[in-house]
C-alpha atoms as a PDB file:
ATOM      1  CA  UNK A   1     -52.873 -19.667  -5.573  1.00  0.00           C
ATOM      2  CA  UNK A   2     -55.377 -20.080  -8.358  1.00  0.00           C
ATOM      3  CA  UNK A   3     -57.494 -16.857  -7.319  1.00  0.00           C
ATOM      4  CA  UNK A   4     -53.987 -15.024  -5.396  1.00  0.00           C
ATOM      5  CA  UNK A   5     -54.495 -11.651  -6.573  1.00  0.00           C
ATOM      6  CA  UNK A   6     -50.738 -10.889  -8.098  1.00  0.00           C
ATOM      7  CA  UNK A   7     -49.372  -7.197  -8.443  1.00  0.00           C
ATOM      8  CA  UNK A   8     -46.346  -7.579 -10.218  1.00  0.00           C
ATOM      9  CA  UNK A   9     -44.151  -5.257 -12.165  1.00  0.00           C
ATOM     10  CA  UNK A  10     -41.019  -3.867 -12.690  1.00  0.00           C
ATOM     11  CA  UNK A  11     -38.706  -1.015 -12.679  1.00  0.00           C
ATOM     12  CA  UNK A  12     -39.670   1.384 -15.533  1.00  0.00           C
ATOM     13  CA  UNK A  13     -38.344   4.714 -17.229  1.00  0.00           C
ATOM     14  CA  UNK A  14     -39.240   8.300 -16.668  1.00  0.00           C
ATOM     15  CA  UNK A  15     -38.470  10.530 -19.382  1.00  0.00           C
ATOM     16  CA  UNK A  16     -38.711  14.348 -19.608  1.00  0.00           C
ATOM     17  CA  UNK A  17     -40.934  14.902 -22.362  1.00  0.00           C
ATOM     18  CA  UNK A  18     -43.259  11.695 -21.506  1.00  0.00           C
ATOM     19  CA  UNK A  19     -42.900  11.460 -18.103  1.00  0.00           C
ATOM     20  CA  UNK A  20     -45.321   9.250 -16.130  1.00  0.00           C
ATOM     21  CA  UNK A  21     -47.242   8.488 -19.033  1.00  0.00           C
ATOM     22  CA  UNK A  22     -44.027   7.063 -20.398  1.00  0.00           C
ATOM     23  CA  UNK A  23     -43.812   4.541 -17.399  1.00  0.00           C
ATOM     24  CA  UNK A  24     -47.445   3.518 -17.612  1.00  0.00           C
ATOM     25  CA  UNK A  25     -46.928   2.401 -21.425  1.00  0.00           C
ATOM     26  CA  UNK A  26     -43.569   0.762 -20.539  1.00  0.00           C
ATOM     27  CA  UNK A  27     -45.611  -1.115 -17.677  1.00  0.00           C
ATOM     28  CA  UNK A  28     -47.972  -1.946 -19.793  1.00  0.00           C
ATOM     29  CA  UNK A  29     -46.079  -3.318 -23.034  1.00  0.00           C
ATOM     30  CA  UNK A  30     -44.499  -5.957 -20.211  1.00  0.00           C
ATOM     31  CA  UNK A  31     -47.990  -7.295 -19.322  1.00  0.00           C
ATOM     32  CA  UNK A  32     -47.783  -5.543 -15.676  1.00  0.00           C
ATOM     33  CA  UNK A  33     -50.152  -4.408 -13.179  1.00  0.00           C
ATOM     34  CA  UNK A  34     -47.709  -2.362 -11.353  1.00  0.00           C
ATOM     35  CA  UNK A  35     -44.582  -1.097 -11.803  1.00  0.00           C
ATOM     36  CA  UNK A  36     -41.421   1.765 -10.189  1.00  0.00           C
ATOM     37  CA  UNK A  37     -39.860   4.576 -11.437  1.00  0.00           C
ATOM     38  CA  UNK A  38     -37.182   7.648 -10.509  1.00  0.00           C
ATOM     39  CA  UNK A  39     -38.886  10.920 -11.138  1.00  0.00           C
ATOM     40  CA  UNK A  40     -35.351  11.487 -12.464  1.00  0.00           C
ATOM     41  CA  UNK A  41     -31.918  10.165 -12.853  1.00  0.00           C
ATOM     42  CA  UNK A  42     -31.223   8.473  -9.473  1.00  0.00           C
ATOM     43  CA  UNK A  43     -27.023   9.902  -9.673  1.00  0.00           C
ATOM     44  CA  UNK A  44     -27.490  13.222 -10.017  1.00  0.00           C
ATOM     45  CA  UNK A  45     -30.191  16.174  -8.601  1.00  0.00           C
ATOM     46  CA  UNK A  46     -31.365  16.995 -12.056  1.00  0.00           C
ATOM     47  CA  UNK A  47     -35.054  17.018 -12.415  1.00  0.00           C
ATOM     48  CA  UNK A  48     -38.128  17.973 -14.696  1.00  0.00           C
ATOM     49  CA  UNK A  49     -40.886  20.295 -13.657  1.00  0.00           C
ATOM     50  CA  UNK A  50     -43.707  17.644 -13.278  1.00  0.00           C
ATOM     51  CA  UNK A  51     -46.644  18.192 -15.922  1.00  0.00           C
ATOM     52  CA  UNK A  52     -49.599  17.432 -14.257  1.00  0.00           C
ATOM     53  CA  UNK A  53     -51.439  17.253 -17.779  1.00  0.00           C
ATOM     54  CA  UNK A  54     -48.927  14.379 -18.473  1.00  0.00           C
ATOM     55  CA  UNK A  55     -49.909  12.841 -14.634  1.00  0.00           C
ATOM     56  CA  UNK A  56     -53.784  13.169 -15.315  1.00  0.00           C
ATOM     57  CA  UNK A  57     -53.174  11.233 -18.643  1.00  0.00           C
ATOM     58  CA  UNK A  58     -51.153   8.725 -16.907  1.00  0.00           C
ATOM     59  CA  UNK A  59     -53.525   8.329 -14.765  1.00  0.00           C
ATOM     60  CA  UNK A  60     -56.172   7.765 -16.928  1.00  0.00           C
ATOM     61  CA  UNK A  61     -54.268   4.678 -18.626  1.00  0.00           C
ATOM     62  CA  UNK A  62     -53.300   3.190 -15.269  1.00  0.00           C
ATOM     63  CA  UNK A  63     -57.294   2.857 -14.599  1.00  0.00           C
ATOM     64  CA  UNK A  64     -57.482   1.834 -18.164  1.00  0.00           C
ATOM     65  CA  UNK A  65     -55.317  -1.227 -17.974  1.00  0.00           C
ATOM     66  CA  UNK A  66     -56.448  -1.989 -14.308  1.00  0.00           C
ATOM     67  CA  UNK A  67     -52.952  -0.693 -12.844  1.00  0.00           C
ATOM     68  CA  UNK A  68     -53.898   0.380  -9.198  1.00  0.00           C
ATOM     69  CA  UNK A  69     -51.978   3.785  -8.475  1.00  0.00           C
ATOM     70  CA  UNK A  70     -52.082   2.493  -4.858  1.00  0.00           C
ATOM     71  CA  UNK A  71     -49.717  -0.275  -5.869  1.00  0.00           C
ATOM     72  CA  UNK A  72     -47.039   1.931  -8.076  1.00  0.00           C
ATOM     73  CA  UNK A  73     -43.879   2.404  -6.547  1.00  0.00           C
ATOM     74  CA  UNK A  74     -41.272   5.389  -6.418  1.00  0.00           C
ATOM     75  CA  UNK A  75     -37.373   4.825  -5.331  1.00  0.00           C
ATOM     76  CA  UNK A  76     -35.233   7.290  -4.434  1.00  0.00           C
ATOM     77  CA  UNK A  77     -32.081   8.475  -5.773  1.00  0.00           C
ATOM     78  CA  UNK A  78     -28.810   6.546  -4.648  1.00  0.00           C
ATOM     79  CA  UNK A  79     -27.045  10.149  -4.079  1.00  0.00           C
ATOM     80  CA  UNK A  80     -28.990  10.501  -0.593  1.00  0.00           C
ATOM     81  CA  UNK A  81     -26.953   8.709   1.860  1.00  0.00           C
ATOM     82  CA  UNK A  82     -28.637  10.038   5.528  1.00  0.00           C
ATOM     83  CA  UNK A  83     -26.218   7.680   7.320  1.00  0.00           C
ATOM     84  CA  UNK A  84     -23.539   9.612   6.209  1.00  0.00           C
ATOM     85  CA  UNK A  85     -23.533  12.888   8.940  1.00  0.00           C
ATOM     86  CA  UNK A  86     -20.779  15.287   6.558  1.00  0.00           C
ATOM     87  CA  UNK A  87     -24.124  14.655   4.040  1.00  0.00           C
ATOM     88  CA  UNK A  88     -26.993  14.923   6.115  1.00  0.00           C
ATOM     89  CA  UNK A  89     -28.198  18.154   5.020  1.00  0.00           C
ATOM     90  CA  UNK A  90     -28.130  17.596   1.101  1.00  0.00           C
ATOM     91  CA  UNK A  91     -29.819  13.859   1.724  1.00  0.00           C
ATOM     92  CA  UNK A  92     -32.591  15.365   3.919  1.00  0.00           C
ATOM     93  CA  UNK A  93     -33.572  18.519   1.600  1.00  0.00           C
ATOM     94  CA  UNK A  94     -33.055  16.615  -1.447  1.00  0.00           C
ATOM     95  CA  UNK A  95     -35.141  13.412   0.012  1.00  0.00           C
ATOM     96  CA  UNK A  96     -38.243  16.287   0.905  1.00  0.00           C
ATOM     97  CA  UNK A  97     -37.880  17.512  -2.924  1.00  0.00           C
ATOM     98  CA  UNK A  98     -38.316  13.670  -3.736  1.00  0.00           C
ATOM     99  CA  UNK A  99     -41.475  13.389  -1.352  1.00  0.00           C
ATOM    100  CA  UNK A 100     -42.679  16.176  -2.354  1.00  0.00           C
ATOM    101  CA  UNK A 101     -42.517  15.133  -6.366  1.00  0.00           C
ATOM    102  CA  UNK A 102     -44.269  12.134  -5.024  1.00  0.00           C
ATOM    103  CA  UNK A 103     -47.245  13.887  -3.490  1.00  0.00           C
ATOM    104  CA  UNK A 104     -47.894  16.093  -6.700  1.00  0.00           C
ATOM    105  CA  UNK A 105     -47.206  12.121  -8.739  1.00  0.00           C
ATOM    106  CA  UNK A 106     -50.006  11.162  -6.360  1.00  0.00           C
ATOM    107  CA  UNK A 107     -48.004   8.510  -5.387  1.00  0.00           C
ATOM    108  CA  UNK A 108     -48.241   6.619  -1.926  1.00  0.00           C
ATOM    109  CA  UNK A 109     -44.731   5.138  -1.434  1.00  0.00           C
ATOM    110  CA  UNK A 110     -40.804   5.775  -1.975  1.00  0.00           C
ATOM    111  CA  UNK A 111     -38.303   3.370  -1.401  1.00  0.00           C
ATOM    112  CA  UNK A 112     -35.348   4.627   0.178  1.00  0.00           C
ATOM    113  CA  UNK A 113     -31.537   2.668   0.841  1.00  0.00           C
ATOM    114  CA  UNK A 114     -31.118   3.617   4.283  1.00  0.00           C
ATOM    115  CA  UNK A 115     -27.311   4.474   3.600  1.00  0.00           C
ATOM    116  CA  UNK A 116     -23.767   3.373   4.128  1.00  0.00           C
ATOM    117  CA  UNK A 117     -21.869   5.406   7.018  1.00  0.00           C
ATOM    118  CA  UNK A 118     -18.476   4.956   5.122  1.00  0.00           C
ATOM    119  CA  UNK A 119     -15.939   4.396   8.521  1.00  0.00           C
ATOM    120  CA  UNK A 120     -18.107   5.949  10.719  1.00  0.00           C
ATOM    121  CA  UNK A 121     -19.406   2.958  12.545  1.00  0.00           C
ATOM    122  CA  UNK A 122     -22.686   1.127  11.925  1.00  0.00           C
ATOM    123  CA  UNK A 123     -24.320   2.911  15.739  1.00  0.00           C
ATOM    124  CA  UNK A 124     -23.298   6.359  14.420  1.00  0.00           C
ATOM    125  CA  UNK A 125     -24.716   6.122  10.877  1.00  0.00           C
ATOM    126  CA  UNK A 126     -27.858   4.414  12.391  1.00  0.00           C
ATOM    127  CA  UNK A 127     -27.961   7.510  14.909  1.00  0.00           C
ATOM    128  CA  UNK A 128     -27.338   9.790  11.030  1.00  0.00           C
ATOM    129  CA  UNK A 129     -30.169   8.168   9.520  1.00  0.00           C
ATOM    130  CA  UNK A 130     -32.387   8.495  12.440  1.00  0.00           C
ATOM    131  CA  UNK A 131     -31.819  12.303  12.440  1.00  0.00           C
ATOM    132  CA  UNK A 132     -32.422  12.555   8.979  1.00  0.00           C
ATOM    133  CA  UNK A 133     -35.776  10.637   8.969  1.00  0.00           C
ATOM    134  CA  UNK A 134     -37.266  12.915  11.922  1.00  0.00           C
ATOM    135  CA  UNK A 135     -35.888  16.491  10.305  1.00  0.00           C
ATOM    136  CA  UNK A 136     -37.776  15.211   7.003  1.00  0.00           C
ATOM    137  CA  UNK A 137     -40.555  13.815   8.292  1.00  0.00           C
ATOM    138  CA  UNK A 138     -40.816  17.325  10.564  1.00  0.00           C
ATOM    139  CA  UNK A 139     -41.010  19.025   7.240  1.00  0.00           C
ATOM    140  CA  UNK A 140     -43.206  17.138   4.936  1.00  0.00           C
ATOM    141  CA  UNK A 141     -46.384  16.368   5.801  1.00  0.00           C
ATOM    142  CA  UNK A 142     -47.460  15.130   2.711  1.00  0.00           C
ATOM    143  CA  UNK A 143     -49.091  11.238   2.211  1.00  0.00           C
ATOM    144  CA  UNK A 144     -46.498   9.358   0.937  1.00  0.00           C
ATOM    145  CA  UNK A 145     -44.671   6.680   3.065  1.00  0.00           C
ATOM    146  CA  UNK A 146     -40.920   5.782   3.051  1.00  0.00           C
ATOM    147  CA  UNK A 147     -40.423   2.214   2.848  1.00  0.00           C
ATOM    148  CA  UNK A 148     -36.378   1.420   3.739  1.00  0.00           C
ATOM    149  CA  UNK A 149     -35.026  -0.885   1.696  1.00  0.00           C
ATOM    150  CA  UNK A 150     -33.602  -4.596   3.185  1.00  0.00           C
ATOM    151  CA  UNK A 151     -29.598  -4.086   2.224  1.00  0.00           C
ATOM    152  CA  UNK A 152     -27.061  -6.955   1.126  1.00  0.00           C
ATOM    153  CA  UNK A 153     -24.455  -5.536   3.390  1.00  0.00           C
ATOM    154  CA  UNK A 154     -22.274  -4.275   1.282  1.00  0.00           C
ATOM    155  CA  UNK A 155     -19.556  -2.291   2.228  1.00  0.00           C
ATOM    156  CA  UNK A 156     -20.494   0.267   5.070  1.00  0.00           C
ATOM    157  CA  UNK A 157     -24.242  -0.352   4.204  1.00  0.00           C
ATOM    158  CA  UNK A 158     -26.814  -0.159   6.892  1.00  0.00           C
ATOM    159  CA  UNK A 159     -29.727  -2.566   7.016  1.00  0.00           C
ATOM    160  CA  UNK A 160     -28.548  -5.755   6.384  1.00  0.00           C
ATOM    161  CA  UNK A 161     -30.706  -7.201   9.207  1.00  0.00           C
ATOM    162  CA  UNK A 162     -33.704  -6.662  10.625  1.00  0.00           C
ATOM    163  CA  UNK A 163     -32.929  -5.291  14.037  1.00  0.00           C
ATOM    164  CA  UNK A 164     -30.864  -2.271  12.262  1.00  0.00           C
ATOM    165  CA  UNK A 165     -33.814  -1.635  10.814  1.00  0.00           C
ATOM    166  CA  UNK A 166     -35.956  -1.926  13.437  1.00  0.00           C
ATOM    167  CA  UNK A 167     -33.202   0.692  15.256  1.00  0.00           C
ATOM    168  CA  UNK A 168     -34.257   3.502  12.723  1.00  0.00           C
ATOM    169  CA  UNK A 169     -38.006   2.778  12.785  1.00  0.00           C
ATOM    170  CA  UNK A 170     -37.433   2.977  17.269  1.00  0.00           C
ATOM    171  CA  UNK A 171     -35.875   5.908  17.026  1.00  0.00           C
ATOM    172  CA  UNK A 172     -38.234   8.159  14.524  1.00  0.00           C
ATOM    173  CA  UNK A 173     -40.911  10.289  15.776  1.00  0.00           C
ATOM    174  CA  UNK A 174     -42.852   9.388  12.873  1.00  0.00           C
ATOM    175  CA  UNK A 175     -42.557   5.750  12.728  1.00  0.00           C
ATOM    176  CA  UNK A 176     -46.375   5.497  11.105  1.00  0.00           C
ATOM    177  CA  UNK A 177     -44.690   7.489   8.260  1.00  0.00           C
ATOM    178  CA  UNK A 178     -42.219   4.655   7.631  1.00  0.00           C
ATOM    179  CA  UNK A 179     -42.032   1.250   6.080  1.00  0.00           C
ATOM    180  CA  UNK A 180     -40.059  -1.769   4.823  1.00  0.00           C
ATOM    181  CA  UNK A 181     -39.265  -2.950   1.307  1.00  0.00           C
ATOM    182  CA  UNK A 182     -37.792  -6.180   1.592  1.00  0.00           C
ATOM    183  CA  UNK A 183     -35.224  -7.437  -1.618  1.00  0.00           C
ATOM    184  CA  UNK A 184     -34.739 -10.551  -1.976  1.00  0.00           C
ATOM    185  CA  UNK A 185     -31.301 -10.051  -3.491  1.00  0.00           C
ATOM    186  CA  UNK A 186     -30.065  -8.450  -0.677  1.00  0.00           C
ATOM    187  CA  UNK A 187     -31.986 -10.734   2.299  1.00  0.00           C
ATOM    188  CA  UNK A 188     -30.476 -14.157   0.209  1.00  0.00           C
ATOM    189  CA  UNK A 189     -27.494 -11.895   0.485  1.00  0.00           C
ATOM    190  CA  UNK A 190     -27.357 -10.685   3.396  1.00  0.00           C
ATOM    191  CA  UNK A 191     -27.268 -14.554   4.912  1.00  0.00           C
ATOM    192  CA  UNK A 192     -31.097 -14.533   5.083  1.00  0.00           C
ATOM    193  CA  UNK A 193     -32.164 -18.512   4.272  1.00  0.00           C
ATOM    194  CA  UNK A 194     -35.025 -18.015   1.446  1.00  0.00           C
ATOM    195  CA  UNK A 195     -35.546 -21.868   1.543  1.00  0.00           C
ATOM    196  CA  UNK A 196     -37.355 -21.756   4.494  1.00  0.00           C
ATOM    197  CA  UNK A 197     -38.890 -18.289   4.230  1.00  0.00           C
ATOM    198  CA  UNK A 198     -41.656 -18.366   6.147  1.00  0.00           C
ATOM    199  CA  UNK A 199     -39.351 -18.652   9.117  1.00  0.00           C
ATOM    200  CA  UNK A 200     -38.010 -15.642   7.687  1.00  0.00           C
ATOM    201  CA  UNK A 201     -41.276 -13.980   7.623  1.00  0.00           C
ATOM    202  CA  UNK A 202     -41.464 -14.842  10.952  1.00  0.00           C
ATOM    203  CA  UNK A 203     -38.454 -12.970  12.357  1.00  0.00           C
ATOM    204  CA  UNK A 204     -39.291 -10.202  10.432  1.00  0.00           C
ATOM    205  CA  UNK A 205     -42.547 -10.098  12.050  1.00  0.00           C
ATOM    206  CA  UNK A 206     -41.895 -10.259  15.433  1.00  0.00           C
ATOM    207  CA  UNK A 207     -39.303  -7.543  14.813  1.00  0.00           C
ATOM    208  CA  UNK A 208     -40.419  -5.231  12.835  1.00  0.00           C
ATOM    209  CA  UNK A 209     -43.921  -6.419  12.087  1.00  0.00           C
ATOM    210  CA  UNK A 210     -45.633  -7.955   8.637  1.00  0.00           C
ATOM    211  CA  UNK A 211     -47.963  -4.682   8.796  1.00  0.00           C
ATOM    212  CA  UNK A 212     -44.691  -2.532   7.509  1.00  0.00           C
ATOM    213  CA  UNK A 213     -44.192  -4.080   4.067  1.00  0.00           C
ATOM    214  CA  UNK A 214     -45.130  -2.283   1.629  1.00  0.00           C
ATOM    215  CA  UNK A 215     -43.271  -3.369  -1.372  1.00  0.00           C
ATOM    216  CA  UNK A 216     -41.034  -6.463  -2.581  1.00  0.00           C
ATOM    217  CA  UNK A 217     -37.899  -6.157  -4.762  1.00  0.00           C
ATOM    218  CA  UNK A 218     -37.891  -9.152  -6.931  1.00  0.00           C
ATOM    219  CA  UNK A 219     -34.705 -10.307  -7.935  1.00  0.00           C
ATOM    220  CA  UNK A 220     -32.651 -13.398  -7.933  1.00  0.00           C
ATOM    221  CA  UNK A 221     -29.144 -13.224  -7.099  1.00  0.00           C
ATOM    222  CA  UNK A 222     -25.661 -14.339  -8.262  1.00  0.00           C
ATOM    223  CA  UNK A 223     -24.169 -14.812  -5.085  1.00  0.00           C
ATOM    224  CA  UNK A 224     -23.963 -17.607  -2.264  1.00  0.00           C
ATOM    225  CA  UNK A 225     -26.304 -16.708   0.760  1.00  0.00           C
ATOM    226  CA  UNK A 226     -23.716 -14.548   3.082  1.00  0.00           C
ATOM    227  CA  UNK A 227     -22.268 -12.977   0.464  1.00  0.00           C
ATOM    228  CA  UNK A 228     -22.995  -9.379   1.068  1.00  0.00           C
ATOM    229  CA  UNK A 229     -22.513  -8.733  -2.324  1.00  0.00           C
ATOM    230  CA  UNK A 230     -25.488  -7.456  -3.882  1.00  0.00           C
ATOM    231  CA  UNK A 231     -25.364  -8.739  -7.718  1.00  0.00           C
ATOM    232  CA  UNK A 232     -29.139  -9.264  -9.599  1.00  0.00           C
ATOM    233  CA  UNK A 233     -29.747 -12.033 -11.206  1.00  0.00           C
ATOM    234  CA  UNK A 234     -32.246 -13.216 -13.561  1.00  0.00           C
ATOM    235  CA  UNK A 235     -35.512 -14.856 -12.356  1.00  0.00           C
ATOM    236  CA  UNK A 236     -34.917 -18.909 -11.802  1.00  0.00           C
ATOM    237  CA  UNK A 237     -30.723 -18.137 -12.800  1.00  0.00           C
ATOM    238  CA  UNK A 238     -29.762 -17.706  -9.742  1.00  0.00           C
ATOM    239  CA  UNK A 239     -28.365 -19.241  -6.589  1.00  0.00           C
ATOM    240  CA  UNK A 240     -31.817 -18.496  -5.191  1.00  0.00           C
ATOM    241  CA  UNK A 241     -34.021 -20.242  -8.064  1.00  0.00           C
ATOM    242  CA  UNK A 242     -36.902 -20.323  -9.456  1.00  0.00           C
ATOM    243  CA  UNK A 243     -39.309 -22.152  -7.066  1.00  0.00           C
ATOM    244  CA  UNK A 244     -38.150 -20.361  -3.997  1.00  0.00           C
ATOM    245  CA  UNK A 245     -39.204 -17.084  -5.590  1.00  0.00           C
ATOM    246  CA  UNK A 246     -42.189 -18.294  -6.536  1.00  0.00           C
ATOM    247  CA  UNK A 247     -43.044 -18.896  -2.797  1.00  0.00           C
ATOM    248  CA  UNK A 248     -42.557 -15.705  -1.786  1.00  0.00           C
ATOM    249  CA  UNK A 249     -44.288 -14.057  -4.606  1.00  0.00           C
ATOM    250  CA  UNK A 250     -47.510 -16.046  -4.043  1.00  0.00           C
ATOM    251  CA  UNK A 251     -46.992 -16.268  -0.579  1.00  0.00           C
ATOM    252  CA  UNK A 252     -50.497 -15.609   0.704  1.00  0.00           C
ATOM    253  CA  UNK A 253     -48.998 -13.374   3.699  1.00  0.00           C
ATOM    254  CA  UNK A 254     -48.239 -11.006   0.958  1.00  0.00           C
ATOM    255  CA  UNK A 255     -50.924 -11.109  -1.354  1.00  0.00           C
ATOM    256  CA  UNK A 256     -51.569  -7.381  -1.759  1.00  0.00           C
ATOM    257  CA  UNK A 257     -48.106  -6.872  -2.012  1.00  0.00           C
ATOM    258  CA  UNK A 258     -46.899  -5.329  -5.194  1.00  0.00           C
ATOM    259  CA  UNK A 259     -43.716  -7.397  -5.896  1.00  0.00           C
ATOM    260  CA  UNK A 260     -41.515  -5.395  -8.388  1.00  0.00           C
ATOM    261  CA  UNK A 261     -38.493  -6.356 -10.522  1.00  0.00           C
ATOM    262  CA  UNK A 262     -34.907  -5.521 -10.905  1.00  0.00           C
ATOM    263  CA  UNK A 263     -33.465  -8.126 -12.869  1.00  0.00           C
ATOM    264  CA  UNK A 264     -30.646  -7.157 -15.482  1.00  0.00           C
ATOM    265  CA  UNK A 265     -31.185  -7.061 -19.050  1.00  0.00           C
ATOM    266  CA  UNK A 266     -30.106  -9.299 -21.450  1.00  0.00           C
ATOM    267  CA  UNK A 267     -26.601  -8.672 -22.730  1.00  0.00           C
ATOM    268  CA  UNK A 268     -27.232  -5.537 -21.750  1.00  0.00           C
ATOM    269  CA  UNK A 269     -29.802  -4.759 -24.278  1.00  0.00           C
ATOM    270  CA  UNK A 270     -32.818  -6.456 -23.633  1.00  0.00           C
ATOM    271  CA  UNK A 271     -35.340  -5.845 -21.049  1.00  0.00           C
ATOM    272  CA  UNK A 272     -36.334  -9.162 -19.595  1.00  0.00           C
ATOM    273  CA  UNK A 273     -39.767  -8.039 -17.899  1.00  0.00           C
ATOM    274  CA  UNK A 274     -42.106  -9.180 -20.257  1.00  0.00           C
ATOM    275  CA  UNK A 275     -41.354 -12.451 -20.627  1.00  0.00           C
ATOM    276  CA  UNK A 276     -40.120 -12.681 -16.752  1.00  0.00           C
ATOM    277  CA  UNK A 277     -43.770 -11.516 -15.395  1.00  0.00           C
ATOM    278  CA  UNK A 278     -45.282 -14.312 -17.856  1.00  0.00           C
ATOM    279  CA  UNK A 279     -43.089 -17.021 -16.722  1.00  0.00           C
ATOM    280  CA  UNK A 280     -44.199 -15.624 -13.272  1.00  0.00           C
ATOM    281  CA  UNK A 281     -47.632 -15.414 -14.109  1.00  0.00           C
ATOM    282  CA  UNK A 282     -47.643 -19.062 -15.259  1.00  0.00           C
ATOM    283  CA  UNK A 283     -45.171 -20.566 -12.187  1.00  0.00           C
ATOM    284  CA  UNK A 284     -43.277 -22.264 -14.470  1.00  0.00           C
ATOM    285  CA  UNK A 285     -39.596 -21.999 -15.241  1.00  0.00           C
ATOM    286  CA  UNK A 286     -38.164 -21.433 -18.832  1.00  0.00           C
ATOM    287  CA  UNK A 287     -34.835 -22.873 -19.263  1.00  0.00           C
ATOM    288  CA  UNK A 288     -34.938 -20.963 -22.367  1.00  0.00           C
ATOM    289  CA  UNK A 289     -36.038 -17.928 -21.178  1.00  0.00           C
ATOM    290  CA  UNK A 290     -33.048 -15.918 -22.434  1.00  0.00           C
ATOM    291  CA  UNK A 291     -32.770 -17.098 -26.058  1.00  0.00           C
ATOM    292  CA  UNK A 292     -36.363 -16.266 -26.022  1.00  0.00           C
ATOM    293  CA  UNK A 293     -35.804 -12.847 -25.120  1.00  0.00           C
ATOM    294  CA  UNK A 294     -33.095 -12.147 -27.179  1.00  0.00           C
ATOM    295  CA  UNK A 295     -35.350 -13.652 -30.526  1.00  0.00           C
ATOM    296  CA  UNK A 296     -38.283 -11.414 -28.719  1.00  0.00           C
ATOM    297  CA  UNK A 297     -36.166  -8.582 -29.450  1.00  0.00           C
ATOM    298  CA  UNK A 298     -33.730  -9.069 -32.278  1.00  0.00           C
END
């Protein structure tokens, strides 16, 4: 581990006057080499004409403060739902205006929740998203990937497990075009057993294959395994725990990874990335992590 080369980051904002310069100084104020962003608000369709002065300056900082643009991550807005067919024409067209943003970002992947088919059977919204993927995919022939997110199973969601996923990636013309992001929120979750993860790795690769992972979701959880809940936790305050995590972010399967978090802030306040990536950075658990946080920022 001593010379693993970590990406790690978290999920950062994108304002309108700021934009992606904006996320790079966020990213960079937490101590991170990588980091996510929506190119807008992820519940609604509103969205800023991209300044590509403001993306040439970004980019400039990001090679400044050795942030690889290769490792940056975009996720999509919850509002596209391509398992849901009554939807399917809004989720695709909007999903190519969010590839598209991506491309002119310059950057190489967007995570997308492959959708919930609310009543409509987990074969038919499969079938929905499978549509959806090939008419986008038809029509944008740009360079950036979509990596489907690993889901808790909640509610009507759709990949929960690997072989649902696996099902959409079979059934897309374009499978090159696609890849996984794996959560491990949602796999603990979803009844995936993190303890002995390399089994897990194991499954996943001789499903799907390790070659598809392109990012990780960090993120402990406040559920029992099975829950199908979906809840964030704080790194190490979970049911998953500290040490656990910590094997799967150094695992050396996935050392050019970029492992991202999603952890909740602090009373709702307090954004616990900086001193979460250092704790990570040092693979050692704070018991106090959250009283230092909150004195961090008070």
């Amino acid at each position: 581990m001593e010379n693993y080369k970590l990406w790690i980051g978290s999920h950062v904002s994108f304002n309108k006057s700021e934009q992606l310069v904006a996320s790079v100084k966020e990213a960079i104020s937490y101590g991170a080499n990588t980091f996510m962003f929506y190119t807008g608000a992820p519940q609604n369709t509103v969205r800023t004409e991209i300044d590509d002065f403001k993306t040439i300056e970004a980019m400039k900082l990001m090679k400044k403060n050795g942030i690889d643009i290769s490792k940056v991550i975009v996720h999509a807005p919850y509002i596209i739902n391509l398992a849901n067919r009554k939807n399917l024409d809004f989720g695709t067209s909007f999903l190519i205006q969010e590839l598209e943003r991506c491309e002119q970002l310059g950057m190489r992947y967007l995570v997308l929740h492959p959708g919930s088919h609310v009543g409509l059977g987990i074969d038919e919204g499969i079938h929905s998203i499978i549509d959806g993927l090939n008419k986008v995919l038809k029509s944008y022939h740009g360079n950036t990937k979509i990596l489907l997110e690993t889901m808790a199973g909640k509610g009507s969601e759709i990949g929960s497990s690997f072989l649902e996923l696996k099902k959409i990636i079979d059934g897309v013309t374009y499978s090159n075009r696609l890849g996984i992001c794996l959560d491990t929120c949602h796999l603990n979750d979803a009844g995936y057993d993190l303890s002995n993860f390399n089994q897990v790795l194991d499954e996943f690769d001789q499903v799907i294959g390790l070659d598809k992972i392109g990012c990780i979701h960090i993120n402990d959880s406040k559920n029992e395994k099975a829950s199908h809940k979906d809840r964030h936790e704080n790194i190490g305050f979970g049911t998953i725990g500290f040490e656990k995590l910590i094997n799967i972010i150094y695992h050396p399967k996935l050392e050019n990874i970029p492992k991202i978090l999603e952890t909740p802030y602090i009373n709702g306040d307090y954004p616990p990335y900086k001193q979460e990536i250092e704790m990570i950075r040092n693979q050692k658990f704070e018991e106090n992590l959250i009283d230092k946080i909150i004195s961090f920022y008070s």
